[in-house]
Every structure is written in C-alpha cells, then in structure tokens.
PDB file of N, CA and C in Angstrom:
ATOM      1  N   UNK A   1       0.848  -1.188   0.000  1.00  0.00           N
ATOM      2  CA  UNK A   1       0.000   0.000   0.000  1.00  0.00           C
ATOM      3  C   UNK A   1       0.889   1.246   0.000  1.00  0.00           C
ATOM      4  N   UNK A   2       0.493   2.209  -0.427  1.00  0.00           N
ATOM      5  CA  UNK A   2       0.958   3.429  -0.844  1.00  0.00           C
ATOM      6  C   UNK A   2       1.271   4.598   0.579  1.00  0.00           C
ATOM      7  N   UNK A   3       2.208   5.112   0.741  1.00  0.00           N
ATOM      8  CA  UNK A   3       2.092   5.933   1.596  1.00  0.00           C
ATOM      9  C   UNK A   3       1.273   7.252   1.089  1.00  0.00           C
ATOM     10  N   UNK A   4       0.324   8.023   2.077  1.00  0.00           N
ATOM     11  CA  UNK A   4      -0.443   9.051   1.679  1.00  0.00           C
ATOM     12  C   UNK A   4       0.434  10.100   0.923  1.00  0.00           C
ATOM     13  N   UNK A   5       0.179  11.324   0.616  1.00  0.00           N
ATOM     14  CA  UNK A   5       0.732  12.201  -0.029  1.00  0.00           C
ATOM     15  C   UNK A   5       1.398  13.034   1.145  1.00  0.00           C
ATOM     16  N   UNK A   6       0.454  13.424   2.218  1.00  0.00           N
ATOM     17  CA  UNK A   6       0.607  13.790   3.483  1.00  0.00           C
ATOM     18  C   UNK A   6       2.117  13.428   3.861  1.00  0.00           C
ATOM     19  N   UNK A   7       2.386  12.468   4.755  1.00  0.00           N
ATOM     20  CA  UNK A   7       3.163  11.464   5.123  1.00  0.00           C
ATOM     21  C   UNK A   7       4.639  11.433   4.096  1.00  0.00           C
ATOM     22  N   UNK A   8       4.481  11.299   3.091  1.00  0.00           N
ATOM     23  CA  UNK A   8       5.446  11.736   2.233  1.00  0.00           C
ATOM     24  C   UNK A   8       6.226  12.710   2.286  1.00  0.00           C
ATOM     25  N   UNK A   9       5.073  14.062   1.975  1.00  0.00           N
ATOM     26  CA  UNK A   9       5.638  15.282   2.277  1.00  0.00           C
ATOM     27  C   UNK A   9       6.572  15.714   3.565  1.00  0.00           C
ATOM     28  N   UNK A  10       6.086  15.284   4.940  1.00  0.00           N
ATOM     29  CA  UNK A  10       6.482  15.311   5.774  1.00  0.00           C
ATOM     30  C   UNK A  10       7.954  14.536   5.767  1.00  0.00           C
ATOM     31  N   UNK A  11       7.713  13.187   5.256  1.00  0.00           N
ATOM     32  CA  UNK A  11       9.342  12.629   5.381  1.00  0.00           C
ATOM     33  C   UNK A  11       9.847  13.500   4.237  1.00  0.00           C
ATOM     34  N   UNK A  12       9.857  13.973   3.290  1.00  0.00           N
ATOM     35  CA  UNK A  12      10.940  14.474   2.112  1.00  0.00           C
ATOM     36  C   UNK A  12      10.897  16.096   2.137  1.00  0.00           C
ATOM     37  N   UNK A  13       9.758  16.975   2.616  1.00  0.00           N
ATOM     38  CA  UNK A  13       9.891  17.981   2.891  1.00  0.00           C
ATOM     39  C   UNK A  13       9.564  18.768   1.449  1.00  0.00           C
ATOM     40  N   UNK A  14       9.249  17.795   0.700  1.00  0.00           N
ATOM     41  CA  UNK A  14       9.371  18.419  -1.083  1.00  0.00           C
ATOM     42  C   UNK A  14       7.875  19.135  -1.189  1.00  0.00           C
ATOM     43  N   UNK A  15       7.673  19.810  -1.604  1.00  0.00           N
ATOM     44  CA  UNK A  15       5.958  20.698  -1.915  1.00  0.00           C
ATOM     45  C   UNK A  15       5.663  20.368  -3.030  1.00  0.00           C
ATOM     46  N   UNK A  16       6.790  20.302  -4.344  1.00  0.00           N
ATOM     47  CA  UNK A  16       5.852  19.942  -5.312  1.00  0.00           C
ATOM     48  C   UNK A  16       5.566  18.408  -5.461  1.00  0.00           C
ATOM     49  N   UNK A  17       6.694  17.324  -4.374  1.00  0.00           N
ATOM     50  CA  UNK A  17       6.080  16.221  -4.906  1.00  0.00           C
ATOM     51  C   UNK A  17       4.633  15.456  -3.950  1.00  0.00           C
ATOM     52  N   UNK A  18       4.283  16.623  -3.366  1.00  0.00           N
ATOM     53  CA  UNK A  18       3.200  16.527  -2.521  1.00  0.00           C
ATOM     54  C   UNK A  18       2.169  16.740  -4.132  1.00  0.00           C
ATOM     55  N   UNK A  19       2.066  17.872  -4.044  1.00  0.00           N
ATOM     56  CA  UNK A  19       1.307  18.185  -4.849  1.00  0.00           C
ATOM     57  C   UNK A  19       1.337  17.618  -6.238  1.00  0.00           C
ATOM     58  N   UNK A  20       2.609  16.604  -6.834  1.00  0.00           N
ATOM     59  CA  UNK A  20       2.382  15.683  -7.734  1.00  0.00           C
ATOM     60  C   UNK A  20       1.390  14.551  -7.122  1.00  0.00           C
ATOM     61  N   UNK A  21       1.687  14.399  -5.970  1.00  0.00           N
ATOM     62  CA  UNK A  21       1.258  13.080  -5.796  1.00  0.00           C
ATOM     63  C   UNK A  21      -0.332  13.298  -5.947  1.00  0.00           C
ATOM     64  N   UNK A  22      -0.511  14.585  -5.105  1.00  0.00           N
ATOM     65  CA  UNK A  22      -2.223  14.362  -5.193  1.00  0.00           C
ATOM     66  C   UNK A  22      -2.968  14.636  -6.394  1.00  0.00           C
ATOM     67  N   UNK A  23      -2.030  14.919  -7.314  1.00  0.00           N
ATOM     68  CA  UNK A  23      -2.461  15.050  -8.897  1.00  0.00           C
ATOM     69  C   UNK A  23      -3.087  13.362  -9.273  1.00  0.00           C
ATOM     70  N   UNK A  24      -1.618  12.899  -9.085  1.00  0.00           N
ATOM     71  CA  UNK A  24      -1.820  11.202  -9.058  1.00  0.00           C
ATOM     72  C   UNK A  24      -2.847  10.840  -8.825  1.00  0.00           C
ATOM     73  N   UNK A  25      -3.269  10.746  -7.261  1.00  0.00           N
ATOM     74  CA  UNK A  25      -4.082  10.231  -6.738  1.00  0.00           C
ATOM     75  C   UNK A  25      -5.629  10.909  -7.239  1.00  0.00           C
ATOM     76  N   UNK A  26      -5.632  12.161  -7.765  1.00  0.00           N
ATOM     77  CA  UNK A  26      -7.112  12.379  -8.463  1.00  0.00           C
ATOM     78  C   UNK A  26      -6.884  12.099  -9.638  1.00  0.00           C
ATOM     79  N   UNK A  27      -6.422  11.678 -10.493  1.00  0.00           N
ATOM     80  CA  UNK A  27      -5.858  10.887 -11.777  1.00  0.00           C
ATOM     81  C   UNK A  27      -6.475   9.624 -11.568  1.00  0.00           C
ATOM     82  N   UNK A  28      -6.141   8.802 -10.737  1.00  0.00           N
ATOM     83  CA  UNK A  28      -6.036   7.521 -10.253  1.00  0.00           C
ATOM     84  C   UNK A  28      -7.473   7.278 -10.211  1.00  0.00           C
ATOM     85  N   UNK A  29      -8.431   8.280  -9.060  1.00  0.00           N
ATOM     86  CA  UNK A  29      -9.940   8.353  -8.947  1.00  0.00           C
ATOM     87  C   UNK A  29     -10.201   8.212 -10.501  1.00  0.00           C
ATOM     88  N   UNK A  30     -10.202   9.205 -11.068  1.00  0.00           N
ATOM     89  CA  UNK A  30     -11.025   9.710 -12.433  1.00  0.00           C
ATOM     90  C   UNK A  30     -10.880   8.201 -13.199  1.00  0.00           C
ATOM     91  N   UNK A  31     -10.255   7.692 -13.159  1.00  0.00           N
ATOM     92  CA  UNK A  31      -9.345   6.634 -14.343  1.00  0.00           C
ATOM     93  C   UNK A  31     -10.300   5.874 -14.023  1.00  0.00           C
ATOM     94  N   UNK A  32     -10.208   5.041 -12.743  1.00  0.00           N
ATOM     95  CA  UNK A  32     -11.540   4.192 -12.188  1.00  0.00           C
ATOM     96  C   UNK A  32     -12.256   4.835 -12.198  1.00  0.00           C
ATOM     97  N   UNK A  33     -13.175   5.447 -11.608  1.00  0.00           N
ATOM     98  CA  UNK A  33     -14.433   5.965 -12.028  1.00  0.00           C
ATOM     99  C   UNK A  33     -14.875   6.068 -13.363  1.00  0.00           C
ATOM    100  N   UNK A  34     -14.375   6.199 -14.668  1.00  0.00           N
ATOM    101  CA  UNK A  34     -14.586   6.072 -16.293  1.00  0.00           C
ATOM    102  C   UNK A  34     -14.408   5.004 -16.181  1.00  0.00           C
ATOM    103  N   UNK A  35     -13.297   3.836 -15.502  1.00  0.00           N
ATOM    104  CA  UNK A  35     -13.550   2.141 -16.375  1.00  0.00           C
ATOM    105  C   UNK A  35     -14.978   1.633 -15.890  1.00  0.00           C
ATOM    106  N   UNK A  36     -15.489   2.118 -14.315  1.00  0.00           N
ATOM    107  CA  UNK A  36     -16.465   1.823 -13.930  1.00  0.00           C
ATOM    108  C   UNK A  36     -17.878   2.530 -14.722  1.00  0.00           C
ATOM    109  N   UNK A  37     -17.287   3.457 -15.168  1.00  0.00           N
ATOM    110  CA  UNK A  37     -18.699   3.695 -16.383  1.00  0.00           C
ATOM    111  C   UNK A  37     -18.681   2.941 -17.426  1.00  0.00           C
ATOM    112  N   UNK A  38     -17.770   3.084 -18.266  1.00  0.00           N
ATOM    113  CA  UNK A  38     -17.361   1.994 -19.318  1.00  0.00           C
ATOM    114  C   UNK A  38     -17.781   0.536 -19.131  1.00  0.00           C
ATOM    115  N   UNK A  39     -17.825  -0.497 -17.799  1.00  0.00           N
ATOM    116  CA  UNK A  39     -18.143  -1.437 -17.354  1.00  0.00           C
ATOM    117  C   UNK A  39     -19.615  -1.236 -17.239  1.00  0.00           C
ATOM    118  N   UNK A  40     -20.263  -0.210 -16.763  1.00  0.00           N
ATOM    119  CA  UNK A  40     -21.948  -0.470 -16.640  1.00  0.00           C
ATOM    120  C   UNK A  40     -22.324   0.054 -18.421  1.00  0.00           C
ATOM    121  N   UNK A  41     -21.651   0.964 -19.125  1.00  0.00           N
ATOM    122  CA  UNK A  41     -22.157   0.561 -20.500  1.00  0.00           C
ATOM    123  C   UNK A  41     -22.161  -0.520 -21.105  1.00  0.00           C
ATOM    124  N   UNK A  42     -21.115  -1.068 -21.151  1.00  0.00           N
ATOM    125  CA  UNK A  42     -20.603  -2.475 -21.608  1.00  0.00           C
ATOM    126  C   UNK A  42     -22.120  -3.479 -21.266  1.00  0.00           C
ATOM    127  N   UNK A  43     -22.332  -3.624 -19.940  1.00  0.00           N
ATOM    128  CA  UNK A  43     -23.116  -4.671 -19.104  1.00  0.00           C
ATOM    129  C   UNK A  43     -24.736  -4.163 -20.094  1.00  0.00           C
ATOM    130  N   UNK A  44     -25.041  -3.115 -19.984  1.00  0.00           N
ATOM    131  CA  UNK A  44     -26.369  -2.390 -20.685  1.00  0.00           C
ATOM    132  C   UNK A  44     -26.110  -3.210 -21.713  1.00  0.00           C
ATOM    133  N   UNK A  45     -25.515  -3.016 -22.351  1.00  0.00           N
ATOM    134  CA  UNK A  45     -25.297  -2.804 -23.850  1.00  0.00           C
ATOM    135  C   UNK A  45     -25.641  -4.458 -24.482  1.00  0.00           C
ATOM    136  N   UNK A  46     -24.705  -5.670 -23.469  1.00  0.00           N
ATOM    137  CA  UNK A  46     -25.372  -6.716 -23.531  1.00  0.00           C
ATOM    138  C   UNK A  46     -26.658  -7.116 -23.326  1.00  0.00           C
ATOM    139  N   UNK A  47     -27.006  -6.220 -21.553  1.00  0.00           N
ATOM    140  CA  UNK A  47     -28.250  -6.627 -21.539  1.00  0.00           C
ATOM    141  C   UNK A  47     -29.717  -5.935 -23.052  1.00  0.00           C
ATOM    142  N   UNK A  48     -29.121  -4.995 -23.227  1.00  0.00           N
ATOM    143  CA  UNK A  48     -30.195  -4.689 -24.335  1.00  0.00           C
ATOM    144  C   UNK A  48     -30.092  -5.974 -25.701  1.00  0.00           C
ATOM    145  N   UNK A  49     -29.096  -6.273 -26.045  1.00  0.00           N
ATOM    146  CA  UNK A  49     -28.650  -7.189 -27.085  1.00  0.00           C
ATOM    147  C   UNK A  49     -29.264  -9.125 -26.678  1.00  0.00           C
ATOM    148  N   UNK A  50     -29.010  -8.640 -25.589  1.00  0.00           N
ATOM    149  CA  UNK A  50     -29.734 -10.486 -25.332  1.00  0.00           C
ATOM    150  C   UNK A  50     -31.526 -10.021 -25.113  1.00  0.00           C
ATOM    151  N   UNK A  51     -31.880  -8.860 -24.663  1.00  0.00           N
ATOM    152  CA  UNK A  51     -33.541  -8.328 -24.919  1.00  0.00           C
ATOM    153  C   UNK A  51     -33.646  -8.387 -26.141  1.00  0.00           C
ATOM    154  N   UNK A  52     -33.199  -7.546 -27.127  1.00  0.00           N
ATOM    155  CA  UNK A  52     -33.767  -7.531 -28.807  1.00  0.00           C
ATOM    156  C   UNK A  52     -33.848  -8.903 -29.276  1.00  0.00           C
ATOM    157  N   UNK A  53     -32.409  -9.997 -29.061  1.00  0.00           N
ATOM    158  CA  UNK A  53     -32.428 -10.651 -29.634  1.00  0.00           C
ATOM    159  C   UNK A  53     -33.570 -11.839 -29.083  1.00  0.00           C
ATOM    160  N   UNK A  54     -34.610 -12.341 -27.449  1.00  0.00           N
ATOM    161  CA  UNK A  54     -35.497 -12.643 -27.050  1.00  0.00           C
ATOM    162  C   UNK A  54     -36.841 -11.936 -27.881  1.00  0.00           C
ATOM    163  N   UNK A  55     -36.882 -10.381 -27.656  1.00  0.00           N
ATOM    164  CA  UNK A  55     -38.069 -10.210 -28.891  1.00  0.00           C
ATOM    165  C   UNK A  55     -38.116 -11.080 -30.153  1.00  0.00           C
ATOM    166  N   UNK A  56     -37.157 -10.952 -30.871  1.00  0.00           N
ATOM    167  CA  UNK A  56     -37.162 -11.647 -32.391  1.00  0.00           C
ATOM    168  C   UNK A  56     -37.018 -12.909 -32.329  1.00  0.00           C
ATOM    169  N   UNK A  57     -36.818 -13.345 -31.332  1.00  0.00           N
ATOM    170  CA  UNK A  57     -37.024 -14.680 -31.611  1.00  0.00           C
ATOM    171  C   UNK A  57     -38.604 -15.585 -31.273  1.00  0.00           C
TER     172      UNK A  57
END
C-alpha cells in the first residue's frame, strides 16, 4: 500500500512532490471511475442485445 501524499511530504519535505502526488491520486480516482462507467455501459449494452435478440425470436 501506498504511503499518503501527506506522510510523504512530511518525510521528504518536497511541496511539489506533494502536490504531484495528489495530482496522481485524483488521476487515479477519475481513471476508475470512467472504467467503472465503461463497465456499466458495456453490461447495458449486452443486456439490451440479449432483450432484442429474445423479442425476435
């Protein structure tokens, strides 16, 4: 597991790699949060495709 950004800063004393890190870490959010949209389109997208294809048949 990752040390916080916090915690970091404090051991290295650095400001901008604080503030890289928490770039990271809202990078990191956003990234998952879109595969997790991408994953419930995906899931729709079947479920509509196995519905049409139950109508027509």
């Amino acid at each position: 597991m990752a040390l916080p950004c916090r915690t970091v800063f404090i051991q290295n004393g650095d400001r901008d790699y604080e503030r890289k890190c928490r770039i990271a870490a809202a990078m990191s959010l956003l990234i998952t949060f879109l595969a997790q949209l991408r994953a419930i389109s995906d899931v729709r997208k079947m479920n509509l495709e196995t519905l049409t294809r139950e109508r027509s048949a």
